[in-house]
N, C-alpha and C. Protein backbone atom coordinates (compact mmCIF):
# COMPACT_ATOMS: atom_id res chain seq x y z
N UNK A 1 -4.18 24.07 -11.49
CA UNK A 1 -4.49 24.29 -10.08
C UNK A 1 -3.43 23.60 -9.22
N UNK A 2 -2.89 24.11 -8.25
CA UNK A 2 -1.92 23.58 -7.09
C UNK A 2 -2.54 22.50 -6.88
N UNK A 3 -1.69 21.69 -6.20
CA UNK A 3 -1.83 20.14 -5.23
C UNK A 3 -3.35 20.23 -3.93
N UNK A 4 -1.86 21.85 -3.71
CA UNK A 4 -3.02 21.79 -1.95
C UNK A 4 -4.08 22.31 -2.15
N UNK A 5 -4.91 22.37 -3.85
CA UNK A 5 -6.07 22.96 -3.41
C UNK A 5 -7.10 22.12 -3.69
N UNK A 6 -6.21 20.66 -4.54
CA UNK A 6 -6.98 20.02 -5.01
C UNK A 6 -7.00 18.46 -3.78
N UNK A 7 -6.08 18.10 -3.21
CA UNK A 7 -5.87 17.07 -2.42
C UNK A 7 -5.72 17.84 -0.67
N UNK A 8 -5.42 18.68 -0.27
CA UNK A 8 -4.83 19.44 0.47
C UNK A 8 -3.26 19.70 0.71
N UNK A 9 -2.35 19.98 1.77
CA UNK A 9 -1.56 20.48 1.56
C UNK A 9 -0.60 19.63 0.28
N UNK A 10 1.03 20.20 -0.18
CA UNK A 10 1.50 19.32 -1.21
C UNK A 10 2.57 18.20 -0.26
N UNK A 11 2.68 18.61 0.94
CA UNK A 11 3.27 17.62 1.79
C UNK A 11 2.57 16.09 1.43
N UNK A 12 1.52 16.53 2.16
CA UNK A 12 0.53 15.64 2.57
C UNK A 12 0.35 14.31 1.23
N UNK A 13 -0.01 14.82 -0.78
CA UNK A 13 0.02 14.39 -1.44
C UNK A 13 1.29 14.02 -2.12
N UNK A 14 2.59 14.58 -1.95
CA UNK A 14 3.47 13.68 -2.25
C UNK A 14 4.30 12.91 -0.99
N UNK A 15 3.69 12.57 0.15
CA UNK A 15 3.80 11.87 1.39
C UNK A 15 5.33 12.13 2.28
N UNK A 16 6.22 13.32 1.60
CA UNK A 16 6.69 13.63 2.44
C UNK A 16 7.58 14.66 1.38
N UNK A 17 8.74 15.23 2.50
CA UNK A 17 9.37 16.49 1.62
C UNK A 17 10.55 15.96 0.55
N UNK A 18 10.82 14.77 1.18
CA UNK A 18 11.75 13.83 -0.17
C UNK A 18 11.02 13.50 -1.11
N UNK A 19 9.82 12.63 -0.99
CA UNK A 19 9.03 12.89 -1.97
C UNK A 19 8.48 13.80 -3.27
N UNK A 20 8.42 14.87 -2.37
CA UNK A 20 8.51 16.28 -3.31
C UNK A 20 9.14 16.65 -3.90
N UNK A 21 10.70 17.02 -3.17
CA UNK A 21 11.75 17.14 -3.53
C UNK A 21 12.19 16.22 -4.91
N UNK A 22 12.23 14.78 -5.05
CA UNK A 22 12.60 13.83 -6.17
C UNK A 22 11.74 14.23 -7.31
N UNK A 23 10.48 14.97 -7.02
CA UNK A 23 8.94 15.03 -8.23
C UNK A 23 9.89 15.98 -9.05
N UNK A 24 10.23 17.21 -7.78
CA UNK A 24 10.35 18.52 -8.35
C UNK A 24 11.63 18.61 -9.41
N UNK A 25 12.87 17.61 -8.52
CA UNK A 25 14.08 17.90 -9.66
C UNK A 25 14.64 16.71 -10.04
N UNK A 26 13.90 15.31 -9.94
CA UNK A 26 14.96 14.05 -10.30
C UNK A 26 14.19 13.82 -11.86
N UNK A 27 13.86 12.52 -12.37
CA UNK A 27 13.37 12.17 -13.57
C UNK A 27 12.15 11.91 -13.50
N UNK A 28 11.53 11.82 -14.66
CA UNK A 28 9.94 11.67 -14.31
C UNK A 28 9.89 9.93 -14.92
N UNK A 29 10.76 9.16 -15.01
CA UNK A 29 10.32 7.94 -15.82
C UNK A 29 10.74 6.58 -14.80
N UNK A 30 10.39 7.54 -13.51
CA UNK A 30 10.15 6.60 -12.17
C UNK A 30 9.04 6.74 -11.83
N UNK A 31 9.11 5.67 -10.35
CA UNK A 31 7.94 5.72 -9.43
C UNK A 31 8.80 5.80 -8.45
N UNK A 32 8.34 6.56 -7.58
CA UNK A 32 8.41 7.00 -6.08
C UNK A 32 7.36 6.96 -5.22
N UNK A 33 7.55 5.57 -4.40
CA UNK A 33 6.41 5.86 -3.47
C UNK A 33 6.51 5.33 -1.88
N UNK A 34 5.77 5.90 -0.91
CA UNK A 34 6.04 5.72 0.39
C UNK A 34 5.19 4.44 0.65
N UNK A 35 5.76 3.05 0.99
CA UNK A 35 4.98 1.81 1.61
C UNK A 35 4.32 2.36 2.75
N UNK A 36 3.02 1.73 2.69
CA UNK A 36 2.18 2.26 4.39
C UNK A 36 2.78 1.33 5.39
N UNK A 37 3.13 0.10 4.93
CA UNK A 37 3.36 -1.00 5.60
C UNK A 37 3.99 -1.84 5.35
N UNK A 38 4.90 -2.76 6.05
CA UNK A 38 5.65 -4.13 5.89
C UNK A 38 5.91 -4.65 7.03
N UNK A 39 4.80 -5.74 7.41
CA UNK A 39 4.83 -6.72 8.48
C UNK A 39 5.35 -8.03 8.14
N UNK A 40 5.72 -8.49 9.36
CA UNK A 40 5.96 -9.90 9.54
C UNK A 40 5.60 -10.19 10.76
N UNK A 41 5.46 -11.63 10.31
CA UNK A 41 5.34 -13.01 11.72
C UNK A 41 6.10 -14.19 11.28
N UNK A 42 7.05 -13.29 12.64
CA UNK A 42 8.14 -14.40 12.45
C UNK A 42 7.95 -15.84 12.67
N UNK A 43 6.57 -16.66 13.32
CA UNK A 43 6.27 -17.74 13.70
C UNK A 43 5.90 -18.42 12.05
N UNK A 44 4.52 -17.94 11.34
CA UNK A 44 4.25 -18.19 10.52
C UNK A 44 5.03 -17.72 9.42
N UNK A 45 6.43 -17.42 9.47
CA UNK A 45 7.52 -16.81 8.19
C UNK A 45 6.65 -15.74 7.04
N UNK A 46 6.26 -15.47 7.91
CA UNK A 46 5.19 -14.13 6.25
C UNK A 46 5.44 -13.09 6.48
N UNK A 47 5.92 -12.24 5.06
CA UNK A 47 5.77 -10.79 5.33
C UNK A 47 4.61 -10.58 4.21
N UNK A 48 3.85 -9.27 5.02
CA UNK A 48 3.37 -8.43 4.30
C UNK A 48 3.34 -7.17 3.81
N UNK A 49 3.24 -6.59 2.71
CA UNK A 49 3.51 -5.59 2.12
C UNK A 49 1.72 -4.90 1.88
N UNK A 50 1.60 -3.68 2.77
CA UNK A 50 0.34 -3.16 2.50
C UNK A 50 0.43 -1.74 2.11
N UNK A 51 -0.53 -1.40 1.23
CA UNK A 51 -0.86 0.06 0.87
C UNK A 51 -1.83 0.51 1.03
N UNK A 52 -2.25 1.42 1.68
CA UNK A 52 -3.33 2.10 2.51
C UNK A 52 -3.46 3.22 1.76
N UNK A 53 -5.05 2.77 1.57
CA UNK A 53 -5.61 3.74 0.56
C UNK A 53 -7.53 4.27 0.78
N UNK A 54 -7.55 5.64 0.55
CA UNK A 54 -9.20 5.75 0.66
C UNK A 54 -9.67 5.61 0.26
N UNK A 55 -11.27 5.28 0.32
CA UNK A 55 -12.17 4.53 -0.50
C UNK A 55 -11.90 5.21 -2.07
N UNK A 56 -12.16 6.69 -2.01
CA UNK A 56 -11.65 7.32 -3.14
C UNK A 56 -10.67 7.61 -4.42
N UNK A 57 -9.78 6.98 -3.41
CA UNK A 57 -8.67 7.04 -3.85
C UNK A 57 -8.09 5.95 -4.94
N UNK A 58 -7.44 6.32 -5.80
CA UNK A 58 -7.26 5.24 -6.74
C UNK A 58 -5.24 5.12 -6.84
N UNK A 59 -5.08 3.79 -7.48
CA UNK A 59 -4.06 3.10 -7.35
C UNK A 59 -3.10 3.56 -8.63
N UNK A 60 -2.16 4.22 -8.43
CA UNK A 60 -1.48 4.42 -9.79
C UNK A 60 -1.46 3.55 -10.26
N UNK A 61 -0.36 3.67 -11.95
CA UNK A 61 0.19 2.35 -12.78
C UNK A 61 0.85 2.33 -12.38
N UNK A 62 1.91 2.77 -12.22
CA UNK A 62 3.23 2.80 -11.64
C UNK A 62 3.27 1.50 -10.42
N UNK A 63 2.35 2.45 -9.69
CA UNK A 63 2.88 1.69 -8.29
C UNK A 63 2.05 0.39 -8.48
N UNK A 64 0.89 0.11 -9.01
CA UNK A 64 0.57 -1.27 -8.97
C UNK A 64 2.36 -1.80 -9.92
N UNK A 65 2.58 -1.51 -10.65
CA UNK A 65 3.77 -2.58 -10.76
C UNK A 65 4.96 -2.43 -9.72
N UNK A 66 5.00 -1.36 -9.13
CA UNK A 66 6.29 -1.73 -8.37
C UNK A 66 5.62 -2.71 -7.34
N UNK A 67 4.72 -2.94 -7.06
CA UNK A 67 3.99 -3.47 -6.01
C UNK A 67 4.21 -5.01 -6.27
N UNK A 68 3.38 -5.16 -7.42
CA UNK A 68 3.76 -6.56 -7.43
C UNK A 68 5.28 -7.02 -7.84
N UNK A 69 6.30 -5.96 -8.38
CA UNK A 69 7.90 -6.67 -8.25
C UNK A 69 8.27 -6.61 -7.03
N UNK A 70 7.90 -5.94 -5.76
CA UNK A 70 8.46 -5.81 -4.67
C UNK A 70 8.03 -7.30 -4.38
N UNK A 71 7.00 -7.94 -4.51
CA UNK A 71 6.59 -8.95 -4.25
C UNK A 71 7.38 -10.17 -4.60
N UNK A 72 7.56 -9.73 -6.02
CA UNK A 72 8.46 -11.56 -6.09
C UNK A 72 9.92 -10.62 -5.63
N UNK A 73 10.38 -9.78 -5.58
CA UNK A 73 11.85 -9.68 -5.05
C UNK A 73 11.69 -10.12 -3.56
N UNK A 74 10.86 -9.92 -2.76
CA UNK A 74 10.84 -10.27 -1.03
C UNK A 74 10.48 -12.07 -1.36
N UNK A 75 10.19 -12.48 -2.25
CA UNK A 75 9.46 -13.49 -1.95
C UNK A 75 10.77 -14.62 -2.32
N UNK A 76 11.50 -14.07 -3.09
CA UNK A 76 12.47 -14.39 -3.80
C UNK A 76 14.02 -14.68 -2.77
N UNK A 77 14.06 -13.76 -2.19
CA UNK A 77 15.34 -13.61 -1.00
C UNK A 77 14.96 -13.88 0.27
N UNK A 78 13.39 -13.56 0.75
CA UNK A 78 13.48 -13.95 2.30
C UNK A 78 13.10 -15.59 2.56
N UNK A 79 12.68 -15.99 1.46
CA UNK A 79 12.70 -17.45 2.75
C UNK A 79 10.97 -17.57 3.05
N UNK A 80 10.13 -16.09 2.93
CA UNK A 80 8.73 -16.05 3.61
C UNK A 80 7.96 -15.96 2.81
N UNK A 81 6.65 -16.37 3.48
CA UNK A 81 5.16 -16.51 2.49
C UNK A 81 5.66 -15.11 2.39
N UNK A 82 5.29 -14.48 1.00
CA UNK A 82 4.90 -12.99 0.70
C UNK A 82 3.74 -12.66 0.21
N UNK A 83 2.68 -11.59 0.84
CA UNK A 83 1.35 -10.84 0.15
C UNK A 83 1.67 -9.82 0.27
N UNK A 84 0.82 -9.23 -0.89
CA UNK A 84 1.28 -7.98 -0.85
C UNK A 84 -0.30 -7.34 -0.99
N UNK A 85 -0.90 -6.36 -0.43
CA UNK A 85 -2.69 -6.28 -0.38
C UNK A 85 -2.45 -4.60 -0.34
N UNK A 86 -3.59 -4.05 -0.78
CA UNK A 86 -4.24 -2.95 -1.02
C UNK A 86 -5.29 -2.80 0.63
N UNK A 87 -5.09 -1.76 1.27
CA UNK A 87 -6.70 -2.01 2.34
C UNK A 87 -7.35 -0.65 1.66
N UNK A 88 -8.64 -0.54 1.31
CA UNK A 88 -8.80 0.70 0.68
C UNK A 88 -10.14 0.91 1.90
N UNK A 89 -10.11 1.61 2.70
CA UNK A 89 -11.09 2.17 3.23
C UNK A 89 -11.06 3.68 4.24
N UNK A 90 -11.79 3.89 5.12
CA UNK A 90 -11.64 5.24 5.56
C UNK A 90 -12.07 5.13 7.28
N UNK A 91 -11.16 6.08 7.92
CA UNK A 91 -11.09 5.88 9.30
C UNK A 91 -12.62 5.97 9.79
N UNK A 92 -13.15 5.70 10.27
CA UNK A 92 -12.24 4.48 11.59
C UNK A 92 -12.12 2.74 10.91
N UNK A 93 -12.44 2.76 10.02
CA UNK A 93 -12.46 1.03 9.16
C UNK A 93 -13.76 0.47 9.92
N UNK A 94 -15.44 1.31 9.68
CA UNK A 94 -16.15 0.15 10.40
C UNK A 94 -16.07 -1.09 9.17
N UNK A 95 -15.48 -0.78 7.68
CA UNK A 95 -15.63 -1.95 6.43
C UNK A 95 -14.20 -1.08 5.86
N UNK A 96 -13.77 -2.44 4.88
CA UNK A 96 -12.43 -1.22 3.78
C UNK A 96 -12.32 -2.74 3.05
N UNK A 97 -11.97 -2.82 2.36
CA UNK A 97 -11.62 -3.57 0.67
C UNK A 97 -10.32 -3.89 1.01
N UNK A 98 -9.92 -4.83 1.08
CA UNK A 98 -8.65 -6.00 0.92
C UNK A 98 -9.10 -6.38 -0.38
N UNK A 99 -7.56 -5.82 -1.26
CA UNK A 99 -7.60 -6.13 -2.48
C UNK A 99 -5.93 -6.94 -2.79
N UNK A 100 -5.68 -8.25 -3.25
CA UNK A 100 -4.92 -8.20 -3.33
C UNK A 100 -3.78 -8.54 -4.63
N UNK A 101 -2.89 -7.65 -4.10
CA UNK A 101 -2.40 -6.94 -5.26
C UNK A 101 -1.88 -7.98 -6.69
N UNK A 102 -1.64 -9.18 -6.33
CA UNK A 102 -0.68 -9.94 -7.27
C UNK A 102 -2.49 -10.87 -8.10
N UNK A 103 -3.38 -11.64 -6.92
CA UNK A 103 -3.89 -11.89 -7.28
C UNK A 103 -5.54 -11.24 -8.22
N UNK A 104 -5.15 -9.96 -7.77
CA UNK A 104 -6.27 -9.55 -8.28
C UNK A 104 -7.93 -9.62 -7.07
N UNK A 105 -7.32 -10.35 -6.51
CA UNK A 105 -9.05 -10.85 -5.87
C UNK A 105 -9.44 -9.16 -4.64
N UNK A 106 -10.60 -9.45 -4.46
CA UNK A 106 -10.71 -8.38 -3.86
C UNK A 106 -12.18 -8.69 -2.75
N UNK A 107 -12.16 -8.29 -1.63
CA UNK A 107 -13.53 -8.80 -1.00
C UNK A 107 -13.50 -7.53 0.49
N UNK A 108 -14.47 -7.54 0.57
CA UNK A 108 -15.31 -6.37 1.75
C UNK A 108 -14.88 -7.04 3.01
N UNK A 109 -14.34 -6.36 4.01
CA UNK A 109 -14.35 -7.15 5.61
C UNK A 109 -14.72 -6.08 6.09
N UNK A 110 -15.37 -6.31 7.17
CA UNK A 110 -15.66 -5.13 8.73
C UNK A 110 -14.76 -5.19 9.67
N UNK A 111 -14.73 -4.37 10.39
CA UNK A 111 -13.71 -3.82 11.23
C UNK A 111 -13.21 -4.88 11.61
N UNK A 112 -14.12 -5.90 12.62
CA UNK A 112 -13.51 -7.23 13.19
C UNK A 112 -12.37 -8.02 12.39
N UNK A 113 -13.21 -8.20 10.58
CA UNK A 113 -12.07 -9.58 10.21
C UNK A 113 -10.97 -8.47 9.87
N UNK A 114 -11.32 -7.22 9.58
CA UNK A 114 -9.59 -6.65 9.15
C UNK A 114 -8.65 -6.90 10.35
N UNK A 115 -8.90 -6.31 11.45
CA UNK A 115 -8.13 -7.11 12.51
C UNK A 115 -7.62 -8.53 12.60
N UNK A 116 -8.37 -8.73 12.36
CA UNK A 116 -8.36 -10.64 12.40
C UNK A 116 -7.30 -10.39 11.32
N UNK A 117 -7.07 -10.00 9.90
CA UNK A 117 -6.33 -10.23 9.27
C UNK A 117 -4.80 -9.22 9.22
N UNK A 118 -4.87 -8.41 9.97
CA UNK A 118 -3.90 -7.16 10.07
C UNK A 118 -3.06 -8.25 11.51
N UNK A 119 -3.75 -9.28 11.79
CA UNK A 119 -3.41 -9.62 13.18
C UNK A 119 -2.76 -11.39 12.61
N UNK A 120 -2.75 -11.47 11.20
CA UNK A 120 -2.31 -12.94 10.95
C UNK A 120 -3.57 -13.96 11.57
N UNK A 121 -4.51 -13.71 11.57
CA UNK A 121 -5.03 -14.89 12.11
C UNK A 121 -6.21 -15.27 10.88
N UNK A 122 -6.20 -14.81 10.02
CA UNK A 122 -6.51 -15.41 9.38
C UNK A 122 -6.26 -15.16 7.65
């Protein structure tokens, strides 16, 4: 069965037309994947590395390891706290799962503390 009949369009599931493009004619004994996110605060020196995901949705192998090497490579050259977290939930976020990626730990927030934490404050 096609992509778009099972996820919707094939844009949409390989997250863009480069994306596609690399599936369709490069090697298959990569990972290719689009980061949702990479913040910093420059006060508190932290970057973060997030992947935004639906409740449904599950985490390749692949990319859980590139995930956590992206981690010690940023953590390694910049100088900054590095996390790297999973948010797995679904719009509008009244709750979504901060999972994070190196440590494993994983815990429920509501809309408020994800802010609170999308916002460095805690």
């Amino acid at each position: 069965m096609k992509h778009d009949k099972i996820r919707g369009s094939e844009e949409k599931y390989y997250g863009s037309g480069l994306n596609k493009f690399i599936a369709e004619n490069c090697k298959k004994n990569m990972t290719v994947m689009n980061i949702d996110l990479i913040t910093y605060d420059r006060d508190k020196k932290h970057i973060r590395i997030i992947e935004s995901k639906h409740l449904n949705e599950r985490t390749g192998y692949g990319q859980g390891i590139l995930l956590k090497l992206l981690h010690t490579l940023f953590e390694k050259i910049s100088g900054y706290k590095v996390t790297v977290f999973i948010v797995r939930g679904n719009p509008p976020y009244d709750f979504a799962y901060l999972e994070n990626v190196v440590t494993g730990k994983r815990k429920k927030l509501e809309k408020e503390a994800l802010i609170r934490f999308l916002n460095y404050e805690k």
